[in-house]
C-alpha atoms as a PDB file:
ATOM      1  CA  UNK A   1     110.735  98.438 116.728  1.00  0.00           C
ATOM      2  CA  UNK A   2     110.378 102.320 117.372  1.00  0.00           C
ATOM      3  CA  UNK A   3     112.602 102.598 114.460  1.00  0.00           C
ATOM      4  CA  UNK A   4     111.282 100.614 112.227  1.00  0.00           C
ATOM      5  CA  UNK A   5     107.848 102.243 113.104  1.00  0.00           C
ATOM      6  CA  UNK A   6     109.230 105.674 112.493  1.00  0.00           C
ATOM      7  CA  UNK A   7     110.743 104.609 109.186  1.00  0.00           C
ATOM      8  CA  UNK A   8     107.229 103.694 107.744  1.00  0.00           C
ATOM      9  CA  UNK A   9     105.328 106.910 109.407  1.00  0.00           C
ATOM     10  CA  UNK A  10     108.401 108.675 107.851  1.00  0.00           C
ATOM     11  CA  UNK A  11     107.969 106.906 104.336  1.00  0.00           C
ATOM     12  CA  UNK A  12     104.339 107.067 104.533  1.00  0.00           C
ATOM     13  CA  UNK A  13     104.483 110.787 104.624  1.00  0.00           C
ATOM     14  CA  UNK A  14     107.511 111.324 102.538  1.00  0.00           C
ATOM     15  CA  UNK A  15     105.056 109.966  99.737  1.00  0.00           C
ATOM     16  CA  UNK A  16     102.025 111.904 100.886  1.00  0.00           C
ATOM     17  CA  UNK A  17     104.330 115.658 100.576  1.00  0.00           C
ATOM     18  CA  UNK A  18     104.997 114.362  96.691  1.00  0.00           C
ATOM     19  CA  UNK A  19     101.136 114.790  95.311  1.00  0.00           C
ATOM     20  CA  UNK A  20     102.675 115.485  91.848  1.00  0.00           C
ATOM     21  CA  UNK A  21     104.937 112.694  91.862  1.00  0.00           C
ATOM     22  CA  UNK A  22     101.920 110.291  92.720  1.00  0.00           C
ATOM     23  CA  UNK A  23      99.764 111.832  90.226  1.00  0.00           C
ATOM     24  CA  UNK A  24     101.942 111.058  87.425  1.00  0.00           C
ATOM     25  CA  UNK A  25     102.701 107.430  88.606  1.00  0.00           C
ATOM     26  CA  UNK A  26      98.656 106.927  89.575  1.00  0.00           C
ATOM     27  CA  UNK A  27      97.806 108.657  85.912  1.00  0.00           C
ATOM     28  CA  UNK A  28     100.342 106.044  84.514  1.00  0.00           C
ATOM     29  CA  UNK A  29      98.216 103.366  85.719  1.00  0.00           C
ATOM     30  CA  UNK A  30      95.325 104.810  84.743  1.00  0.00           C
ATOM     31  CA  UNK A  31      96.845 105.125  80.935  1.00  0.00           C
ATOM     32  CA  UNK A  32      97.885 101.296  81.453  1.00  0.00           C
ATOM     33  CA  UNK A  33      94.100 100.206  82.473  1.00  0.00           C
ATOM     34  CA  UNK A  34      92.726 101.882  79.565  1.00  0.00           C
ATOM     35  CA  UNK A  35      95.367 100.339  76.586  1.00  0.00           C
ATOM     36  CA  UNK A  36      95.087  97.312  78.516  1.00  0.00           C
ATOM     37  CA  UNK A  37      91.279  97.075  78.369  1.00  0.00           C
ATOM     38  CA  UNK A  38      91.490  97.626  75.028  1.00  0.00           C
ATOM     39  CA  UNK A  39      93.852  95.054  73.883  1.00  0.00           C
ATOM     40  CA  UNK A  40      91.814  91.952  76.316  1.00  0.00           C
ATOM     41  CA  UNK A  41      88.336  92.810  75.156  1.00  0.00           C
ATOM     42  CA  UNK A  42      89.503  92.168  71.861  1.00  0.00           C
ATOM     43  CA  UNK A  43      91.711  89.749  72.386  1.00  0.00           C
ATOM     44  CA  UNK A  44      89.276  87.544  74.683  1.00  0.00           C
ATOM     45  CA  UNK A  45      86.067  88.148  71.914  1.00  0.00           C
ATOM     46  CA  UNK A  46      88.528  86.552  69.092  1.00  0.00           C
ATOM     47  CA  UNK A  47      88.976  83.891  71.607  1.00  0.00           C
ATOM     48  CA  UNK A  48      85.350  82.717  72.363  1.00  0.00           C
ATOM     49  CA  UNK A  49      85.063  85.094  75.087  1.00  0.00           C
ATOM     50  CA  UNK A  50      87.417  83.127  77.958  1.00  0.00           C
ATOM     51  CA  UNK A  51      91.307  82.405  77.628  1.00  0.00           C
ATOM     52  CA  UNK A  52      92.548  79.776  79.754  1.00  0.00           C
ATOM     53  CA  UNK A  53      89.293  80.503  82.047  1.00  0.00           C
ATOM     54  CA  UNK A  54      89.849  84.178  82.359  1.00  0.00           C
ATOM     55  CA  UNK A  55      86.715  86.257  80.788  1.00  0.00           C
ATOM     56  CA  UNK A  56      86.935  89.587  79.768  1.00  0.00           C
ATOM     57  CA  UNK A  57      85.968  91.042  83.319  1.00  0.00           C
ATOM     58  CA  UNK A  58      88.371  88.522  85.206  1.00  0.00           C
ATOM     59  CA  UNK A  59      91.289  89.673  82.925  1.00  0.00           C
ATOM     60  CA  UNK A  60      90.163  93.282  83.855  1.00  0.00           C
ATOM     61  CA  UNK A  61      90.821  92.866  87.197  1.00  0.00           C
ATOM     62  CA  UNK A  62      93.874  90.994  87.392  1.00  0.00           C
ATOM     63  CA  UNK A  63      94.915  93.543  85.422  1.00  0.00           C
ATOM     64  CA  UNK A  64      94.375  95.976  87.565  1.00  0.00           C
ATOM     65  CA  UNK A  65      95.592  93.979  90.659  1.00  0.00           C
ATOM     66  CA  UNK A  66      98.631  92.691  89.320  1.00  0.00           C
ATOM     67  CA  UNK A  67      99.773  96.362  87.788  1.00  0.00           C
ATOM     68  CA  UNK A  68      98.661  97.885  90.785  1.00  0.00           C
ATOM     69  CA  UNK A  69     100.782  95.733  93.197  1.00  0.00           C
ATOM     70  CA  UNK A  70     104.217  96.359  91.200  1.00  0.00           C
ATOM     71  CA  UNK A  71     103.759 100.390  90.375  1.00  0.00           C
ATOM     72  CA  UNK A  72     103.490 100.645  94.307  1.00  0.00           C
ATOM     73  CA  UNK A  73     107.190 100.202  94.005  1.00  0.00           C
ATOM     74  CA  UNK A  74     110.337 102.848  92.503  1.00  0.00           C
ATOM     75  CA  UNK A  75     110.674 101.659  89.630  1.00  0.00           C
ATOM     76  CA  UNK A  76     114.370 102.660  89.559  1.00  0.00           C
ATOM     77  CA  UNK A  77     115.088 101.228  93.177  1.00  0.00           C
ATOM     78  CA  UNK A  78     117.660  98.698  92.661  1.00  0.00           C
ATOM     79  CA  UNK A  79     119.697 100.911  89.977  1.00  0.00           C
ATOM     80  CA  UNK A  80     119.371 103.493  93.345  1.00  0.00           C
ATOM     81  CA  UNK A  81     120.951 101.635  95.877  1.00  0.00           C
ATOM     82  CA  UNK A  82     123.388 100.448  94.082  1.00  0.00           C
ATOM     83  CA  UNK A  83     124.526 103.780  93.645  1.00  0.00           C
ATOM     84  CA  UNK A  84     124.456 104.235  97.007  1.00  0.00           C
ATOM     85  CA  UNK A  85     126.843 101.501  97.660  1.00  0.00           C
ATOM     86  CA  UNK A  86     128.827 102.274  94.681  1.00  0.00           C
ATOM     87  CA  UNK A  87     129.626 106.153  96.326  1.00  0.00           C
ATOM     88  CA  UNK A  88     129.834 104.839  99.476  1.00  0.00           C
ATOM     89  CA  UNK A  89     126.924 106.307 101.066  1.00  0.00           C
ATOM     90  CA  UNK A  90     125.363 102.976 102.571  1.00  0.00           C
ATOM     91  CA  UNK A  91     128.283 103.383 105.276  1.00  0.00           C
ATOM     92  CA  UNK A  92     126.958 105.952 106.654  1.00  0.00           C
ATOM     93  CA  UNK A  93     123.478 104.141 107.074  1.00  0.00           C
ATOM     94  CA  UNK A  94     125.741 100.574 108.563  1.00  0.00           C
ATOM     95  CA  UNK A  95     126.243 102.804 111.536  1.00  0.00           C
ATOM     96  CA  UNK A  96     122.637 102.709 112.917  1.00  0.00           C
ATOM     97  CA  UNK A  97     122.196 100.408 115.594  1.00  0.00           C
ATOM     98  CA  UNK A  98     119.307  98.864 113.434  1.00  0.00           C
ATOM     99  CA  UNK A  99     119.043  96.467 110.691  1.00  0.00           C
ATOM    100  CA  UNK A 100     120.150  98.519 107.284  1.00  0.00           C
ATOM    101  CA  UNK A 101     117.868  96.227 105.058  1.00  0.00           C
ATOM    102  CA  UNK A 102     115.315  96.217 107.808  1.00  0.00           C
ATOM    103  CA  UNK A 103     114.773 100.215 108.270  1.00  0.00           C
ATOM    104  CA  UNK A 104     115.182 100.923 104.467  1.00  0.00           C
ATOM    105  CA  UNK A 105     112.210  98.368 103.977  1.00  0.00           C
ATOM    106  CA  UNK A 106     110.130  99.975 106.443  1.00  0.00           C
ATOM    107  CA  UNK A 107     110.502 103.328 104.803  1.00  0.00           C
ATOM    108  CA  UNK A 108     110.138 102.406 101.673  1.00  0.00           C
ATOM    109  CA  UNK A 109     106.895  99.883 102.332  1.00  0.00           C
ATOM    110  CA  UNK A 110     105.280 103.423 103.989  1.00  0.00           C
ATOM    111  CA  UNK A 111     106.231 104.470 100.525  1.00  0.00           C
ATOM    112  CA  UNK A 112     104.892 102.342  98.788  1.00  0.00           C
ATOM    113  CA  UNK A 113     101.422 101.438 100.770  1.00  0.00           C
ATOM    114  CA  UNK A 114     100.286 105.045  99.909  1.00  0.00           C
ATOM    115  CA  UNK A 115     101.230 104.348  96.131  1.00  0.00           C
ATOM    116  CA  UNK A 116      98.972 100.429  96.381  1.00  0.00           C
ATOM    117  CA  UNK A 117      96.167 102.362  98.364  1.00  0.00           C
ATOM    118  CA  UNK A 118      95.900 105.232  95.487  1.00  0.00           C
ATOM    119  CA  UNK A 119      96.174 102.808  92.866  1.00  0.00           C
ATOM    120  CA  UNK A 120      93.607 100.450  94.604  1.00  0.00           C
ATOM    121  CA  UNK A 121      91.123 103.039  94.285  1.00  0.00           C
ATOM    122  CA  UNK A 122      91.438 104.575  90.613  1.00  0.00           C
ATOM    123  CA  UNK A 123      91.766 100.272  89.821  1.00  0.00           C
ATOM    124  CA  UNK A 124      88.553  99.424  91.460  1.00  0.00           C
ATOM    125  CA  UNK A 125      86.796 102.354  90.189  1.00  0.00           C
ATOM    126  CA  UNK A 126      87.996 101.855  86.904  1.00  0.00           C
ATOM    127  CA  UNK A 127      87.437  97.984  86.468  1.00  0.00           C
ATOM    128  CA  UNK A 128      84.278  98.411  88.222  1.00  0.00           C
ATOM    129  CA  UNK A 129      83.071 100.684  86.261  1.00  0.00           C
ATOM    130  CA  UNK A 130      84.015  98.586  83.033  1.00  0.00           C
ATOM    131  CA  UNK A 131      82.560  95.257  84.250  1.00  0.00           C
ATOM    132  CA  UNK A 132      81.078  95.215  87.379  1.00  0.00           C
ATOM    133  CA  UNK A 133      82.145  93.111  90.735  1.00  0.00           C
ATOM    134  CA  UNK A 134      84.963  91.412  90.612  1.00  0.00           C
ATOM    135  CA  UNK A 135      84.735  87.826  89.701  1.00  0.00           C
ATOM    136  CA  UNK A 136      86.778  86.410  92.727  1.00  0.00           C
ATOM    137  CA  UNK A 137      83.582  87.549  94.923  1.00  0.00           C
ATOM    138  CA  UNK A 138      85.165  87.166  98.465  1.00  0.00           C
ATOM    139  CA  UNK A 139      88.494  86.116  97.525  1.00  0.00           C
ATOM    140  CA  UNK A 140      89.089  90.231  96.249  1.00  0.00           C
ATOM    141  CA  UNK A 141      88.721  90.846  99.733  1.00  0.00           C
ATOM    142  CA  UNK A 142      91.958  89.179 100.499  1.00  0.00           C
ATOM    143  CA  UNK A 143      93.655  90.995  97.071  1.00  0.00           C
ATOM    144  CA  UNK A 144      94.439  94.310  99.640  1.00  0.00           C
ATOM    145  CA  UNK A 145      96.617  91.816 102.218  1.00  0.00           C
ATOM    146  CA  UNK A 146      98.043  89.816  99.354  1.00  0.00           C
ATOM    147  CA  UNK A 147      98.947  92.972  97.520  1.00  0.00           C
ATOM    148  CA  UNK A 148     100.441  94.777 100.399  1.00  0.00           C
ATOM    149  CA  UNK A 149     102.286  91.088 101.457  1.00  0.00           C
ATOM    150  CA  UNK A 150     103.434  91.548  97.160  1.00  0.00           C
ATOM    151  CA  UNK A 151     104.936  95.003  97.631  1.00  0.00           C
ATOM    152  CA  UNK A 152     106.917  93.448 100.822  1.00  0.00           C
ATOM    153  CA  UNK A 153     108.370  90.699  98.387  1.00  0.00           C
ATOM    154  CA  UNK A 154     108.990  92.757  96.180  1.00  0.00           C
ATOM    155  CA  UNK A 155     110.834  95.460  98.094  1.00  0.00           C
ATOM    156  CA  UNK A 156     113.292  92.688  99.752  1.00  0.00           C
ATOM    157  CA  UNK A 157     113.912  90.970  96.428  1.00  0.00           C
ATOM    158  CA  UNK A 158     115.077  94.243  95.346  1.00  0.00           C
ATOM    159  CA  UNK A 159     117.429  94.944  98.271  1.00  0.00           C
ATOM    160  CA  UNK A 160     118.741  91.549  97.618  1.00  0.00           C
ATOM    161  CA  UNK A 161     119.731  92.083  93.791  1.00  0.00           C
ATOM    162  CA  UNK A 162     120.591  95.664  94.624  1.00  0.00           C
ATOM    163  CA  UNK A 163     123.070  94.235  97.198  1.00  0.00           C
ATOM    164  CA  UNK A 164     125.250  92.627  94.177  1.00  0.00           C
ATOM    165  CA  UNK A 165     126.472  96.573  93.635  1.00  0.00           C
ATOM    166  CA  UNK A 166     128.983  95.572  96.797  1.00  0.00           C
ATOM    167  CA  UNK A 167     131.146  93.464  94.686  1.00  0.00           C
ATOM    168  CA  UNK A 168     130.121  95.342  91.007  1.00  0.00           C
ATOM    169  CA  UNK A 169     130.182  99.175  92.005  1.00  0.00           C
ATOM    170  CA  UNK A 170     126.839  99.756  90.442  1.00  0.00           C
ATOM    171  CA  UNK A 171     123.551  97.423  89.982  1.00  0.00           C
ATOM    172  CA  UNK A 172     122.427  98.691  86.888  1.00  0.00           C
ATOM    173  CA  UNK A 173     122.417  95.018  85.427  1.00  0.00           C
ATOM    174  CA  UNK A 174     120.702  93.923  88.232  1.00  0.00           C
ATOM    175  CA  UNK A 175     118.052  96.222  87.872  1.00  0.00           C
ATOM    176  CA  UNK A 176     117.579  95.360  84.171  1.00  0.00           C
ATOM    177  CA  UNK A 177     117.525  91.494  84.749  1.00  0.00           C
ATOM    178  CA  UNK A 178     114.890  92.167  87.563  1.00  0.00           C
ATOM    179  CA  UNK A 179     113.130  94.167  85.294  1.00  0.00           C
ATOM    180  CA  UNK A 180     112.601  91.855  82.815  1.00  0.00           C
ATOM    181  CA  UNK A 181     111.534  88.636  85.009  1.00  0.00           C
ATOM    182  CA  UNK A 182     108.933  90.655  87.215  1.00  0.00           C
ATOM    183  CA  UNK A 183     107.270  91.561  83.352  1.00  0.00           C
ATOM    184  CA  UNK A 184     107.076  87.865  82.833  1.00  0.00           C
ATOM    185  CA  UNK A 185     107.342  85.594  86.024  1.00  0.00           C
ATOM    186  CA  UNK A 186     105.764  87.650  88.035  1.00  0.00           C
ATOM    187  CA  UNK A 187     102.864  87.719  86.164  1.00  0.00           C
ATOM    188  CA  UNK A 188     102.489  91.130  85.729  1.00  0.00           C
ATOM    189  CA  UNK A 189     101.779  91.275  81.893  1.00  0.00           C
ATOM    190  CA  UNK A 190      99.825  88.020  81.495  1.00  0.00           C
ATOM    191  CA  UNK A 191      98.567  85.332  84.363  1.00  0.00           C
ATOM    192  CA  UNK A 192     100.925  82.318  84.186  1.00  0.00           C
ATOM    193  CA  UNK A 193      97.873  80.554  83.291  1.00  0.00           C
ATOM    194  CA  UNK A 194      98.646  81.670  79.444  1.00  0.00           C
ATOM    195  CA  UNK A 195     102.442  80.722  79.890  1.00  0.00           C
ATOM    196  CA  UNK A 196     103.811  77.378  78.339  1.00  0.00           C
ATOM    197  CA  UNK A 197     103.112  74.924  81.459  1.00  0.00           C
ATOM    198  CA  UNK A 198     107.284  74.323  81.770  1.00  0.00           C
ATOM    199  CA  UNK A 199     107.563  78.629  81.824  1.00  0.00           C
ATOM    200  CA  UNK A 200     104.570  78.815  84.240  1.00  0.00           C
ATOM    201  CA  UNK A 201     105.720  75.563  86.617  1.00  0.00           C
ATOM    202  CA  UNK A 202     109.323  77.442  86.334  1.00  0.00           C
ATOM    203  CA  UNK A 203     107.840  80.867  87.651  1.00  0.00           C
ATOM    204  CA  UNK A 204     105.881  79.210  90.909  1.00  0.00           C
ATOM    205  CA  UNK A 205     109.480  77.830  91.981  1.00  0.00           C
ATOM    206  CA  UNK A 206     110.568  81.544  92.200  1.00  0.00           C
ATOM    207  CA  UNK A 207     109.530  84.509  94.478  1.00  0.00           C
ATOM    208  CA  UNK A 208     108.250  86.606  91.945  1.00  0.00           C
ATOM    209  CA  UNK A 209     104.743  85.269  91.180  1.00  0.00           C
ATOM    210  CA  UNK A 210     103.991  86.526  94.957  1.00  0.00           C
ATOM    211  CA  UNK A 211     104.339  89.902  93.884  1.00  0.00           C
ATOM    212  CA  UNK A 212     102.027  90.686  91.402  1.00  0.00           C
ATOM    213  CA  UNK A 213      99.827  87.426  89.972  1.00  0.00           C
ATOM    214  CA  UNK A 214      98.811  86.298  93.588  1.00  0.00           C
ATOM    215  CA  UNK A 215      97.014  88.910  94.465  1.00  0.00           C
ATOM    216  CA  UNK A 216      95.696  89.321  90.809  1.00  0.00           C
ATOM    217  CA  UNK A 217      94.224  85.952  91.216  1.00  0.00           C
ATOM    218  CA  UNK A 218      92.471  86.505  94.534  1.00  0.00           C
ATOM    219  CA  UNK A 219      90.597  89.216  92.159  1.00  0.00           C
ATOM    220  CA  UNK A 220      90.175  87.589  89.356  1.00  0.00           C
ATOM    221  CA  UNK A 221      89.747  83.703  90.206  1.00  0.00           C
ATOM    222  CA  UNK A 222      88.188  83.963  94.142  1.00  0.00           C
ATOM    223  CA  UNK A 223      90.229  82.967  97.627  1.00  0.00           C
ATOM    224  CA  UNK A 224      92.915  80.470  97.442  1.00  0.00           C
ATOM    225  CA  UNK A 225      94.412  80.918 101.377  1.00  0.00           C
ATOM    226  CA  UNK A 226      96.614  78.626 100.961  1.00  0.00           C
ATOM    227  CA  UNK A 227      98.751  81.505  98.177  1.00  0.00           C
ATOM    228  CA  UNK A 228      98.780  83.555 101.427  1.00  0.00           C
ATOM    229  CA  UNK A 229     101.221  80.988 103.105  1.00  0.00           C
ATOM    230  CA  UNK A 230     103.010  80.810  99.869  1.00  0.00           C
ATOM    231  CA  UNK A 231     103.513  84.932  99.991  1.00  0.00           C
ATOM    232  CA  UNK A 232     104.313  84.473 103.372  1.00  0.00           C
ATOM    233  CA  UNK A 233     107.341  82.169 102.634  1.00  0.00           C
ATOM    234  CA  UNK A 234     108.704  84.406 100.068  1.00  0.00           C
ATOM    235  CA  UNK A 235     108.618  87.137 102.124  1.00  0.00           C
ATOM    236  CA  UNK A 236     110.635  85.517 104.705  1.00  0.00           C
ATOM    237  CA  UNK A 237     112.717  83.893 102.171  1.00  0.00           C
ATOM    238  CA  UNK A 238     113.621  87.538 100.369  1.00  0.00           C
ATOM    239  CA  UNK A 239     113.831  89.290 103.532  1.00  0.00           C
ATOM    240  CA  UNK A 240     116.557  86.862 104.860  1.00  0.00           C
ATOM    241  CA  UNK A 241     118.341  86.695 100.956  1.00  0.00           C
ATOM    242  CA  UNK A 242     118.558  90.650 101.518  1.00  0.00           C
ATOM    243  CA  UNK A 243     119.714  90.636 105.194  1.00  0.00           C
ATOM    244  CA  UNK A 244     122.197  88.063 104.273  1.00  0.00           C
ATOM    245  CA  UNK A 245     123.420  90.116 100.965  1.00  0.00           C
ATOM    246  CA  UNK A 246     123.790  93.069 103.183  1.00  0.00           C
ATOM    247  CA  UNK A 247     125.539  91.398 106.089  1.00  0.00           C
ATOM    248  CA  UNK A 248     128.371  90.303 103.185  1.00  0.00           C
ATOM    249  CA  UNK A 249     128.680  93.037 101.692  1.00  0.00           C
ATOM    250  CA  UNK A 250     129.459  95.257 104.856  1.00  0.00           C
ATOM    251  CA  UNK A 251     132.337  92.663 105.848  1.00  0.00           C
ATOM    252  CA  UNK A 252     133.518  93.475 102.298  1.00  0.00           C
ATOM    253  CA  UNK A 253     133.749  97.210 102.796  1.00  0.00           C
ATOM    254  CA  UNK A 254     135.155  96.538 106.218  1.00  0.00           C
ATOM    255  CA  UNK A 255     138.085  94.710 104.871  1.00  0.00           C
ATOM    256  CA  UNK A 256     138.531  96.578 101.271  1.00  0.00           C
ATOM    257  CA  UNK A 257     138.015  99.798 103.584  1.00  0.00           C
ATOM    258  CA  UNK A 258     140.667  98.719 106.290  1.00  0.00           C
END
């Protein structure tokens, strides 16, 4: 556990030496919030003022909950570790006595919780500022847990795609498929709400609404603890998809690598 708990003080502060880096990424955000407020104010006054029960102030906030949760995150992570594993460099790391999924997720979740907590702060002060409190009333107390659970998923998932660079040299497919469903299923542009019901009853069978439109709903829609649990599972779900990519693919080098 020492190592694991170094990895995360060491990932915490790797992000914390990079102000300029977060700036940009934190700015970005801030760019989002402000297109995005745009576009929903309009788009939810056309509408009556409510779209699929989600005011202008409730779409504010998921907003800025469910974009918050996934810009905690590299956006480039898979494509990196594949790379990794494509040159051979994730040998090196298969010779800790510690789990190489497990210690690379601890790093990067230090990462990452300093990315969510910035973000969490320009997103509250920005929404709040907008519209006021946000309509989940004590369910957004349990959006900073569910996000931080969200960036977990979300980091495994990732390790677990990236791991398909083992048998394909690279994971730059990967990356781009990922991509693409975390925009949709994981509710990160729109809540599945506004989905056809067979898209949205699709996305709940897969791990990526726990990333992003969980804790977005906490926000915007008030507690649900039961989504916790569901978080939860995912987590333990991608964690042991990862572990189990990993474990393959370093019997594969062992045998293509004699």
């Amino acid at each position: 556990m020492n190592a694991y708990r170094s990895a995360f003080v060491a990932g915490a502060a790797r992000a914390l030496r990079a102000p300029g880096e977060l700036t940009v990424r934190i700015a970005f955000y801030a760019i989002i919030l402000v297109v995005f407020s745009a576009l929903w104010s309009v788009a939810v006054d056309a509408n009556g003022g409510s779209i699929e029960g989600y005011t202008f102030p409730a779409m504010l906030w998921y907003v800025a909950a469910a974009e918050g949760a996934v810009i905690a995150t590299k956006p480039r992570m898979i494509e990196d570790i594949g790379y990794e594993i494509g040159s051979g460099g994730i040998a090196v790391e298969m010779l800790r006595p510690v789990s190489v999924v497990g210690f690379r997720m601890a790093a990067e979740l230090g990462e990452a919780l300093v990315r969510l907590a910035a973000a969490g702060v320009v997103g509250v002060v920005f929404a709040w500022a907008q519209v006021g409190a946000p309509p989940g009333g004590a369910g957004a107390l349990v959006a900073l847990p569910s996000a931080a659970i969200g960036v977990a998923v979300n980091l495994a998932a990732q390790h677990a795609f990236a791991g398909a660079a083992f048998w394909l040299d690279d994971a730059k497919a990967s990356w781009f498929l990922y991509q693409k469903v975390i925009f949709l299923l994981g509710g990160m542009l729109l809540p599945l709400e506004l989905f056809p019901d067979w898209l949205s009853d699709t996305a709940r069978w897969l791990p990526f609404w726990a990333m992003a439109y969980i804790p977005a709903r906490f926000v915007a829609r008030g507690a649900e603890p039961g989504l916790l649990l569901v978080q939860t599972g995912w987590l333990v779900v991608s964690a042991a998809a990862a572990s189990a990519v990993f474990r393959s693919g370093e019997r594969r080098l062992q045998v293509v690598g004699g």
